[in-house]
C-alpha atoms as a PDB file:
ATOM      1  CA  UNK A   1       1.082 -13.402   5.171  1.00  0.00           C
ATOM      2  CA  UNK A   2       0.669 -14.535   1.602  1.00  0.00           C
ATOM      3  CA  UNK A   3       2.271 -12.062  -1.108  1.00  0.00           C
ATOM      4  CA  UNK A   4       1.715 -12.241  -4.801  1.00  0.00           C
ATOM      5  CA  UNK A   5      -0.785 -13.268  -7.302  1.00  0.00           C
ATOM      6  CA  UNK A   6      -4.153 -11.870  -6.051  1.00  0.00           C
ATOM      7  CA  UNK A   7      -2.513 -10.938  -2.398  1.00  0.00           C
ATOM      8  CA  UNK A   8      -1.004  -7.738  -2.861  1.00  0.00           C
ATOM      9  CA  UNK A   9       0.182  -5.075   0.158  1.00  0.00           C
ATOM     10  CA  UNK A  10       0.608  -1.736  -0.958  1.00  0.00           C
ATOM     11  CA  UNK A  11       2.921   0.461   1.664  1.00  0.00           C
ATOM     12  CA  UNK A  12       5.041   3.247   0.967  1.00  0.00           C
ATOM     13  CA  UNK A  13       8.782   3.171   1.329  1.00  0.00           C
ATOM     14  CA  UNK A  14      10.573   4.688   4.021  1.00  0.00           C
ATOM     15  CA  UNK A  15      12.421   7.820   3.477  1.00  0.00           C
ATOM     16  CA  UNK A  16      13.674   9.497  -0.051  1.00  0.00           C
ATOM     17  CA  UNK A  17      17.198  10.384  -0.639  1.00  0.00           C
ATOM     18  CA  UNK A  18      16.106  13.727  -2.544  1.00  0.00           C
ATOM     19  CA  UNK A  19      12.940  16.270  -2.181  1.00  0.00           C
ATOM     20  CA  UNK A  20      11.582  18.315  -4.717  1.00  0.00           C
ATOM     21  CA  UNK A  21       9.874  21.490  -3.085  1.00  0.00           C
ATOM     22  CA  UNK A  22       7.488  23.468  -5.078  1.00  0.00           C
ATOM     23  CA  UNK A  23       9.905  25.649  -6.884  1.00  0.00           C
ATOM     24  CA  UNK A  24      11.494  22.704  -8.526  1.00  0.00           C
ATOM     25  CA  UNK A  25      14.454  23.067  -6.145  1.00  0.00           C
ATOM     26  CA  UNK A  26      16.152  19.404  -5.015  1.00  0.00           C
ATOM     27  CA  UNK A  27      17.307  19.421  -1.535  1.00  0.00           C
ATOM     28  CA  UNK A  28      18.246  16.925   1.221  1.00  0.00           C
ATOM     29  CA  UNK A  29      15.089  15.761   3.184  1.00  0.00           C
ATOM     30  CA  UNK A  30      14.223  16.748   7.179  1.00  0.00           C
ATOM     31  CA  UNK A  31      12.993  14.686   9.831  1.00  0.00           C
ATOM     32  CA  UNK A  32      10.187  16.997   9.410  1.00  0.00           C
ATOM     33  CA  UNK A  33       9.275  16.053   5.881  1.00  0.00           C
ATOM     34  CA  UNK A  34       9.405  12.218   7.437  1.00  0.00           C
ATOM     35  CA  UNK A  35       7.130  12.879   9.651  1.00  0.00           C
ATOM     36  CA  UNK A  36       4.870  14.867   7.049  1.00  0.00           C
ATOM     37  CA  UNK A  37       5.281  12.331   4.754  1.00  0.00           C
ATOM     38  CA  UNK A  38       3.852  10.003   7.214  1.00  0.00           C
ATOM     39  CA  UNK A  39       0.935  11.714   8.001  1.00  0.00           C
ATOM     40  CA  UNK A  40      -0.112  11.944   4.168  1.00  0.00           C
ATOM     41  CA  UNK A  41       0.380   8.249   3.653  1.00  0.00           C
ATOM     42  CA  UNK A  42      -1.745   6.995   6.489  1.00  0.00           C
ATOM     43  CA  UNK A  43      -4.293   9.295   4.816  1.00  0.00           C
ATOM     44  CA  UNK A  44      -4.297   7.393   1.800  1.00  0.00           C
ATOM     45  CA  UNK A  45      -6.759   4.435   1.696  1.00  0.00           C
ATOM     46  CA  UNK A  46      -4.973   2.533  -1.481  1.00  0.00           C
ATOM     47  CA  UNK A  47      -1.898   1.968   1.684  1.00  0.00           C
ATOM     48  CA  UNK A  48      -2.194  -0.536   3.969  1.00  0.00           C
ATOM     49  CA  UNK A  49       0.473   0.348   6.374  1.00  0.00           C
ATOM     50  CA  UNK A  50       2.113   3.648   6.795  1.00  0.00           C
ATOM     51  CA  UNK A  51       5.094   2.093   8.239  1.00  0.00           C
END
C-alpha cells in the first residue's frame, strides 16, 4: 500500500479515552459506545476502513 503524497487512507482511530454526552458531561466510554461508534463510521463514505 502506498501512503502519502496523492495516496491518502482516511480511517478513524480506535477507541477515545473520554466521551462527551449531550449534556456536556465527560465520562469514561462503554463497549457500547465502541460498538456505536463503529456503526457511524462505516456509514461515512470520506472512511475507508472502519477498523
Amino acid at each position: 500500500m502506498r501512503l502519502g503524497g496523492k495516496h491518502s487512507v482516511f480511517v478513524p482511530m480506535t477507541g477515545a479515552p473520554f466521551l462527551r454526552d449531550l449534556d456536556d458531561v465527560r465520562r469514561n466510554p462503554t463497549l457500547d459506545d465502541l460498538a456505536m461508534f463503529h456503526k457511524l463510521s462505516h456509514m461515512m463514505p470520506a472512511l475507508h476502513s472502519s477498523r
